[in-house]
C-alpha atoms as a PDB file:
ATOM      1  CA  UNK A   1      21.151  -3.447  62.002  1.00  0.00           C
ATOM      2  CA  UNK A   2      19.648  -2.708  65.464  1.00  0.00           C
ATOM      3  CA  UNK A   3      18.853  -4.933  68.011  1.00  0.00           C
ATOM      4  CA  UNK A   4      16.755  -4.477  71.462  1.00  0.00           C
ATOM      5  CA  UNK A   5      18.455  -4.419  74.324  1.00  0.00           C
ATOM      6  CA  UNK A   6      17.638  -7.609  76.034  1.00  0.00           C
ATOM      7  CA  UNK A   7      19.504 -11.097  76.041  1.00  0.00           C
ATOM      8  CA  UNK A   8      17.595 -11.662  72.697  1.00  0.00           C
ATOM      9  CA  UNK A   9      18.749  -8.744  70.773  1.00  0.00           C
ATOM     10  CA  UNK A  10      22.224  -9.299  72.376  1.00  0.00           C
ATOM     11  CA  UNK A  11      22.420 -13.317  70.987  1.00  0.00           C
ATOM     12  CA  UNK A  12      20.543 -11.867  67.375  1.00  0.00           C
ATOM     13  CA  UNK A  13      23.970  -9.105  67.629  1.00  0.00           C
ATOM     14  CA  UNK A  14      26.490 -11.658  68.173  1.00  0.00           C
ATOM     15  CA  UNK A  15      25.143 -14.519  65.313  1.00  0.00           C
ATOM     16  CA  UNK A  16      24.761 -10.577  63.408  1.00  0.00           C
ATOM     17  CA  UNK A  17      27.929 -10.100  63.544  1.00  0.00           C
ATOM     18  CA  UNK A  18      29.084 -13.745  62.862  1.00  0.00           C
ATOM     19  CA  UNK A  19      27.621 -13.236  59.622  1.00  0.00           C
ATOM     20  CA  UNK A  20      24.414 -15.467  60.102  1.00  0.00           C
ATOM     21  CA  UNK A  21      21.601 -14.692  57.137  1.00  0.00           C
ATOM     22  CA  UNK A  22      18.606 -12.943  58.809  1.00  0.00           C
ATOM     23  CA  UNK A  23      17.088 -13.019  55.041  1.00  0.00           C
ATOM     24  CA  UNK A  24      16.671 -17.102  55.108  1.00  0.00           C
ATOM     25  CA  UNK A  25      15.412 -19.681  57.475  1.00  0.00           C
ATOM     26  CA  UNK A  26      17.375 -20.768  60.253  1.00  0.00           C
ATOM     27  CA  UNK A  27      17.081 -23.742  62.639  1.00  0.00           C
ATOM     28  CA  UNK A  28      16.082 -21.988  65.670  1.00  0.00           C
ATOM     29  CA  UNK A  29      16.621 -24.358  69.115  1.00  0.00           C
ATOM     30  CA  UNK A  30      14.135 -23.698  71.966  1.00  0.00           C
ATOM     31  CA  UNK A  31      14.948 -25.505  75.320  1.00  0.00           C
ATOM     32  CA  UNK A  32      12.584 -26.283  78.180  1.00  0.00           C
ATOM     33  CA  UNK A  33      14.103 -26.454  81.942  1.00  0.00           C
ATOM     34  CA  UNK A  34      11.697 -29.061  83.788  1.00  0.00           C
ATOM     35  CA  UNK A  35      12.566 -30.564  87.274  1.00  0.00           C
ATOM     36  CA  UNK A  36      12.450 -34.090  86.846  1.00  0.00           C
ATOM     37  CA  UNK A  37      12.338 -36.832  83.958  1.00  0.00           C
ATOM     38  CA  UNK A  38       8.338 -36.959  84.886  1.00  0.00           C
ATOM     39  CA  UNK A  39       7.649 -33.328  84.290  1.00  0.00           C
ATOM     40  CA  UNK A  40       9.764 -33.437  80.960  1.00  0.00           C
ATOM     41  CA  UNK A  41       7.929 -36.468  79.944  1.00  0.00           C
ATOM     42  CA  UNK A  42       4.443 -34.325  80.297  1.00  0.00           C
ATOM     43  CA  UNK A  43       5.860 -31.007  78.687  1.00  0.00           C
ATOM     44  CA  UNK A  44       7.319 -33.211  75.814  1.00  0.00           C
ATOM     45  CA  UNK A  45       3.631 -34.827  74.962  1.00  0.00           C
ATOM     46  CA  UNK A  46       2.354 -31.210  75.218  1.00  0.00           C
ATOM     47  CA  UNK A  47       4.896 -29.687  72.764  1.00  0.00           C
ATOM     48  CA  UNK A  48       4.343 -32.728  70.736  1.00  0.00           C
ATOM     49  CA  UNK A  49       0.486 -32.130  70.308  1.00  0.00           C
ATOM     50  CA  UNK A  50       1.582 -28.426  69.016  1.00  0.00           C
ATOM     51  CA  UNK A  51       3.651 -29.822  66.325  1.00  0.00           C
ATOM     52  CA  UNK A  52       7.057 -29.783  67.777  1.00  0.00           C
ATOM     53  CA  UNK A  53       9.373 -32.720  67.842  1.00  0.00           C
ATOM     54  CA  UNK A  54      11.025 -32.540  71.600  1.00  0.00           C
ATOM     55  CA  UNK A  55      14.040 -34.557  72.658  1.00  0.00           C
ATOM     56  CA  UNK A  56      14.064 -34.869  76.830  1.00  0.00           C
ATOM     57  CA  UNK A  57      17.644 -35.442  77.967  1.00  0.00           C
ATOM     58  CA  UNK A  58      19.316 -35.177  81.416  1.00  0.00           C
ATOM     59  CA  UNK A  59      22.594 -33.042  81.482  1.00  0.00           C
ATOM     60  CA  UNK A  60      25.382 -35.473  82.512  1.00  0.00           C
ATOM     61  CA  UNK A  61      26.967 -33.190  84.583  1.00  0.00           C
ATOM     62  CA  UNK A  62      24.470 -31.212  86.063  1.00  0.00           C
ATOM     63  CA  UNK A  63      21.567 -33.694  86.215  1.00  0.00           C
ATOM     64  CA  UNK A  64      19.156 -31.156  85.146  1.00  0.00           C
ATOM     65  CA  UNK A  65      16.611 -32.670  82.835  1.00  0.00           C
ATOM     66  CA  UNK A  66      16.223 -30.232  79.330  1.00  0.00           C
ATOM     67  CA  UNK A  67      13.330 -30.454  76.766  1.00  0.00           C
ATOM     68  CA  UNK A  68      14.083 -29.067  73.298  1.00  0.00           C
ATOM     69  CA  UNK A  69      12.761 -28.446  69.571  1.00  0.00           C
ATOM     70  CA  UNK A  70      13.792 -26.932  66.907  1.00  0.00           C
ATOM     71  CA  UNK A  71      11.373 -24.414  64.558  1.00  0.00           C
ATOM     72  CA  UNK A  72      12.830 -23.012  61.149  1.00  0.00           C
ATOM     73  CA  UNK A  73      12.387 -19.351  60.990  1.00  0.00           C
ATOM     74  CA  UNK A  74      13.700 -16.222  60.508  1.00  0.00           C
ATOM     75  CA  UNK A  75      15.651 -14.706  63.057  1.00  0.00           C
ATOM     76  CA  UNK A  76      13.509 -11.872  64.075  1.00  0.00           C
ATOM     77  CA  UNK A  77      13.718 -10.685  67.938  1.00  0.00           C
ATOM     78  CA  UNK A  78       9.478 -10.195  67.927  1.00  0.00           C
ATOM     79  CA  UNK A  79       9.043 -13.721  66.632  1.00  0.00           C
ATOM     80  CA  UNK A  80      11.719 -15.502  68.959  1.00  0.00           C
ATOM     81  CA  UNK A  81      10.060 -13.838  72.154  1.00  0.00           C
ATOM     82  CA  UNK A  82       6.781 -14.530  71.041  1.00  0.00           C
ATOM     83  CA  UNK A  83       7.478 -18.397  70.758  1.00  0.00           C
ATOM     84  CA  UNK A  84       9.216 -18.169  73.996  1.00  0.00           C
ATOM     85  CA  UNK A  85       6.131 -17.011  75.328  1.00  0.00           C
ATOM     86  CA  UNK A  86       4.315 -19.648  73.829  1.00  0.00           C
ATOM     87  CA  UNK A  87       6.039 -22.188  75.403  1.00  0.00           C
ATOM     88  CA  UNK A  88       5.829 -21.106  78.870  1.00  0.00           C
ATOM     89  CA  UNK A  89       2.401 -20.495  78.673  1.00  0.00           C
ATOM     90  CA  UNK A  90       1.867 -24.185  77.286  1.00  0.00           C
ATOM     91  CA  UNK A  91       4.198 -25.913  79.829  1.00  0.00           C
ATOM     92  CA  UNK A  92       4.340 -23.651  83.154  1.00  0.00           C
ATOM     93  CA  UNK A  93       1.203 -25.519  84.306  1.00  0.00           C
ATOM     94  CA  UNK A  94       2.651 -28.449  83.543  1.00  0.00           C
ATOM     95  CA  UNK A  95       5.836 -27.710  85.616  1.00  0.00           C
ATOM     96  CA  UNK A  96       8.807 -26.713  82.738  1.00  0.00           C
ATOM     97  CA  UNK A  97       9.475 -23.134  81.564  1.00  0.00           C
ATOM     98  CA  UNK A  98      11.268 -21.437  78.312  1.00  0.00           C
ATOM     99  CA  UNK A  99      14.910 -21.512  79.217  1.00  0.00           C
ATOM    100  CA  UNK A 100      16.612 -19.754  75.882  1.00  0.00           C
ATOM    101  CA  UNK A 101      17.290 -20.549  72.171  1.00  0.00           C
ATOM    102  CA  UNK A 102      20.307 -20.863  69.966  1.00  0.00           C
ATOM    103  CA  UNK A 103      20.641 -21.677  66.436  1.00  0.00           C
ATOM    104  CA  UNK A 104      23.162 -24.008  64.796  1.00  0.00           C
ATOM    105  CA  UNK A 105      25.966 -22.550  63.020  1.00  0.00           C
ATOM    106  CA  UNK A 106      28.130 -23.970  60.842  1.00  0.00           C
END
């Protein structure tokens, strides 16, 4: 299977070759980087009125504060980029930006 070569198509490779099915759904993680609690508060009640059930946590160790959601879908590089896309144009005015995916693997 090919892959573009970006940091999508590289992450699509590697779960590739872990021998993750690209013929069924999988939960798909997006996170959102936001400065502050206040700003993740806002981009979490603007990912919520698009559907999207977002956690807002603060990294321990870093203190950065992290929105996420997941989406189950297939694990197709045009798709992933175009949600990414999505969500920066729906929470850059609002201060938080698309900050990579991953998918849960058993």
């Amino acid at each position: 299977m090919k892959f573009p070569n970006d940091a999508d198509g590289e992450a699509l490779r590697s779960l590739y070759n872990e021998g993750i099915s690209f013929k069924k759904p999988q939960s798909v993680e997006f996170f959102v980087a936001v400065p502050n609690k206040t700003t993740g508060e806002k981009v979490s009640q603007v990912l919520k009125g698009e559907g999207f059930n977002c956690l807002l946590e603060q990294d321990d160790e870093t203190d950065e504060w992290l929105c996420s959601f997941s989406k189950k879908m297939l694990l197709n590089h045009s798709e992933i980029v175009k949600m990414q896309k999505k969500v920066d144009e729906l929470c850059k005015p609002h201060g938080g930006y698309s900050d990579g995916w991953g998918v849960f693997v058993d």
